[in-house]
Every structure is written in structure tokens, then in C-alpha cells.
N, C-alpha and C. Protein backbone atom coordinates (compact mmCIF):
# COMPACT_ATOMS: atom_id res chain seq x y z
N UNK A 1 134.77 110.46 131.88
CA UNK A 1 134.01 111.26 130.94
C UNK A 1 133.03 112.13 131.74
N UNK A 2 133.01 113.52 131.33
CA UNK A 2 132.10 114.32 131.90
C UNK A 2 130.75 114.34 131.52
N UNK A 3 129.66 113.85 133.13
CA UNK A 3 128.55 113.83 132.22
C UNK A 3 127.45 115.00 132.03
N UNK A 4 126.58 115.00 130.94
CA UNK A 4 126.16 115.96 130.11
C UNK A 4 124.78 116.32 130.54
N UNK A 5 124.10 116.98 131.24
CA UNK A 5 123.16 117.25 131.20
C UNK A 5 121.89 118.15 130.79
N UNK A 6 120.80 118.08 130.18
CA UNK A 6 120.18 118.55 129.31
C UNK A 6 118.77 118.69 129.64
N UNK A 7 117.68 119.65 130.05
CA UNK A 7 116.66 120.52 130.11
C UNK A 7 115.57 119.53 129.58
N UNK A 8 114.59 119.47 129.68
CA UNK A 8 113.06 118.95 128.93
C UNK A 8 112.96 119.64 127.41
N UNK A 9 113.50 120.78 127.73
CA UNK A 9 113.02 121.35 126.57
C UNK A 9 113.77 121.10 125.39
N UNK A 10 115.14 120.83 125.79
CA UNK A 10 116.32 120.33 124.61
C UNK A 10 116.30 119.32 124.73
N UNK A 11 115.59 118.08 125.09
CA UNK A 11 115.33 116.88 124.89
C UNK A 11 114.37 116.94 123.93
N UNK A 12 113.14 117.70 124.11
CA UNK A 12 111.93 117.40 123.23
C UNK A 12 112.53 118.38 121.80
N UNK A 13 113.12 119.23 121.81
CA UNK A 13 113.63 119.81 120.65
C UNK A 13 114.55 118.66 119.62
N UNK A 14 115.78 117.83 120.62
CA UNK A 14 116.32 117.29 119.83
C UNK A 14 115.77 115.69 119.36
N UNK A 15 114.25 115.16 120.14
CA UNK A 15 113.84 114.20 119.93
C UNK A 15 112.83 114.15 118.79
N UNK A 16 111.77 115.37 119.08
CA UNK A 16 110.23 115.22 118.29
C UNK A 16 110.97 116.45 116.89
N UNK A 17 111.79 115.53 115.93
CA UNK A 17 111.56 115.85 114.54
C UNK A 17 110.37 115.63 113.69
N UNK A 18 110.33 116.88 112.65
CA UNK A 18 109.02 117.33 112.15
C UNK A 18 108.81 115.43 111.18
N UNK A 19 107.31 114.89 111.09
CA UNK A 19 107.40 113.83 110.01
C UNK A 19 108.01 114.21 108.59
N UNK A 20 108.03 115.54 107.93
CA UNK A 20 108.08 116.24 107.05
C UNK A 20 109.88 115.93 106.55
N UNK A 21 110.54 116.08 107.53
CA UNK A 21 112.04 116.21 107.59
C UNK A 21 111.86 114.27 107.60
N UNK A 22 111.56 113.71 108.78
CA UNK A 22 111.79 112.10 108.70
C UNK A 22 111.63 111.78 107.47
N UNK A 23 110.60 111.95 106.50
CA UNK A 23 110.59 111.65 105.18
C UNK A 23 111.37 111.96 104.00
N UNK A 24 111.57 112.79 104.53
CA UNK A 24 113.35 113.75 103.66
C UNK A 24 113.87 112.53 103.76
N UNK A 25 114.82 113.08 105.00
CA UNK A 25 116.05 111.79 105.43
C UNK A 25 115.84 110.44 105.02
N UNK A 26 114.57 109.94 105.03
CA UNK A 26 114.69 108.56 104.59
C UNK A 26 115.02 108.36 103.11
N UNK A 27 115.15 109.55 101.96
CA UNK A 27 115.21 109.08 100.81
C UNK A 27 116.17 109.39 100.39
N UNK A 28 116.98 110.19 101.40
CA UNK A 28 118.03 111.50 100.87
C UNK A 28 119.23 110.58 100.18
N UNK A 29 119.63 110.58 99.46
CA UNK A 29 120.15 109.99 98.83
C UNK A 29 120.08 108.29 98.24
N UNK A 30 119.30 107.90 98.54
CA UNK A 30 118.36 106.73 97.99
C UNK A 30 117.69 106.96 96.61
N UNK A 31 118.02 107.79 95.96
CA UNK A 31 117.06 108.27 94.92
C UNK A 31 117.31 107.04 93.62
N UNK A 32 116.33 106.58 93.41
CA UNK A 32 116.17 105.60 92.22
C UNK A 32 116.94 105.86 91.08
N UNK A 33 117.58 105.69 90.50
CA UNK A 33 118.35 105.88 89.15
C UNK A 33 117.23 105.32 87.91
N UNK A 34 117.56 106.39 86.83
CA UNK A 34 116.40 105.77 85.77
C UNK A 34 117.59 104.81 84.94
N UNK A 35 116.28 104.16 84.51
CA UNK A 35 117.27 103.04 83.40
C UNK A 35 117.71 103.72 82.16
N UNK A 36 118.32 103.34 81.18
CA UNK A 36 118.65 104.01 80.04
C UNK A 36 117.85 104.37 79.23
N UNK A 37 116.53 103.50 79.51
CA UNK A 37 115.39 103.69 78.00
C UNK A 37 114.50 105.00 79.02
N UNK A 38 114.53 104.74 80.07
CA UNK A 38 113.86 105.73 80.91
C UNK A 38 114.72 107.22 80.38
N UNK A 39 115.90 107.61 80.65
CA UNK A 39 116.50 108.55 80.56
C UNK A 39 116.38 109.17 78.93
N UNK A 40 116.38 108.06 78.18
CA UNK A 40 116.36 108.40 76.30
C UNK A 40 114.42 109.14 76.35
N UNK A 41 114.17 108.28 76.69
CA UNK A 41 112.09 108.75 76.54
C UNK A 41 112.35 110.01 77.90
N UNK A 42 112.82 110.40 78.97
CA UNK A 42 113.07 111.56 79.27
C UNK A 42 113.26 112.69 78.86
N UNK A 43 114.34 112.85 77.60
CA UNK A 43 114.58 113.55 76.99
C UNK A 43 114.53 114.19 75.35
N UNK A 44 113.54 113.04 74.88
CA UNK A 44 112.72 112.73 73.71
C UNK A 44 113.68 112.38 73.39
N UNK A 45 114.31 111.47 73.18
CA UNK A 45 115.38 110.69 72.15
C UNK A 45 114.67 109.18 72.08
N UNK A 46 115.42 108.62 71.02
CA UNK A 46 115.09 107.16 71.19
C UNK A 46 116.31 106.45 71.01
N UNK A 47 116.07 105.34 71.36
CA UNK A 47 117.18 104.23 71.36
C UNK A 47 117.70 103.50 70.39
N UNK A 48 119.02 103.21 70.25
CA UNK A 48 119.63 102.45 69.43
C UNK A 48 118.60 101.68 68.39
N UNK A 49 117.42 100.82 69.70
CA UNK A 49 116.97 99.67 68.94
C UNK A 49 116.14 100.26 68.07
N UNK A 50 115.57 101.23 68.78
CA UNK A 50 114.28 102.14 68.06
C UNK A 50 114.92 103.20 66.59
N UNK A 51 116.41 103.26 66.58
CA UNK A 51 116.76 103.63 65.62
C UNK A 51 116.69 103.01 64.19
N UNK A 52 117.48 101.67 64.51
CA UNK A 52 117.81 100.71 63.77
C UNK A 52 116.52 100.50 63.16
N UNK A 53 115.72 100.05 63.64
CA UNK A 53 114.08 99.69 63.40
C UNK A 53 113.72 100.42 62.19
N UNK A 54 113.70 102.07 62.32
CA UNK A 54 113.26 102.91 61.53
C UNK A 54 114.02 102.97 60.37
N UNK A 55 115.48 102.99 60.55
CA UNK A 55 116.48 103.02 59.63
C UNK A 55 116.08 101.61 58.61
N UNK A 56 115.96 100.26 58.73
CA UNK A 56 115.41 99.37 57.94
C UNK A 56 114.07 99.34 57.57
N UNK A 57 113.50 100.15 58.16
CA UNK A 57 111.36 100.41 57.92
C UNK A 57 111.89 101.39 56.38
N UNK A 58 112.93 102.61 56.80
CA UNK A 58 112.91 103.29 56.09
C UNK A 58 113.68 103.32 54.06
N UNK A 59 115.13 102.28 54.66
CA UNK A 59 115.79 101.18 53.25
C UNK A 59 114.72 100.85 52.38
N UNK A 60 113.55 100.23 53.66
CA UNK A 60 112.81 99.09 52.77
C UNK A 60 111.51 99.86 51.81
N UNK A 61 111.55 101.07 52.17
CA UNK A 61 110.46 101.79 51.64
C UNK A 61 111.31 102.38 49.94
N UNK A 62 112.00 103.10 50.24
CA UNK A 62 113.52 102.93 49.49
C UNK A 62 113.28 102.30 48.45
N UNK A 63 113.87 101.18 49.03
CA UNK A 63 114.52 99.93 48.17
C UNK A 63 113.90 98.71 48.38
N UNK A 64 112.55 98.46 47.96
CA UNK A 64 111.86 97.18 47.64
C UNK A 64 112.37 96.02 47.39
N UNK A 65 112.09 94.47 47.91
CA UNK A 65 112.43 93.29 47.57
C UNK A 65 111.86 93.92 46.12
């Protein structure tokens, strides 16, 4: 194998990355996924359970024991 030799200056170029970029890379695709109730309250919706809820709050207003 032929070996490779390389300058001070393209050492310190390809060693001292900005902290700015290190902090990139560490998340870059690590990104947290929201949960489902996260994603519904994201987008002003509500959930099944929170449906149902209202839908019997609302019968019972309705239609009295």
C-alpha cells in the first residue's frame, strides 16, 4: 500500500471541526419521534379518547337519565 502523506495544514483542516457542525452530527438523524398524542395536540386535533369523552358528555346533555 502506498503511503499517504499530508501537510500541518491538512491535518489541522481535517482534524479541528467547527463545535457547531460536532453538534449537528451528533443528532443527525437521532431525531426523537413524537408520540401519537404529541403529534394529534401538534396539529390541534384530539384523540380518539378525547373524542369519545365529548361524544358521551354530549348524548348525556341530549338525553338525560
Amino acid at each position: 500500500m502506498e503511503e499517504i502523506y499530508i501537510t500541518e495544514e491538512e491535518l489541522e483542516y481535517l482534524t479541528d471541526v467547527p463545535d457547531i457542525a460536532r453538534e449537528d452530527a451528533g443528532t443527525y438523524g437521532y431525531k426523537r419521534q413524537m408520540s401519537f398524542e404529541e403529534a394529534v395536540k401538534a396539529c390541534n386535533g384530539i384523540t380518539l379518547e378525547e373524542f369519545s369523552k365529548m361524544w358521551e358528555e354530549s348524548i348525556n346533555r341530549l338525553i338525560p337519565n
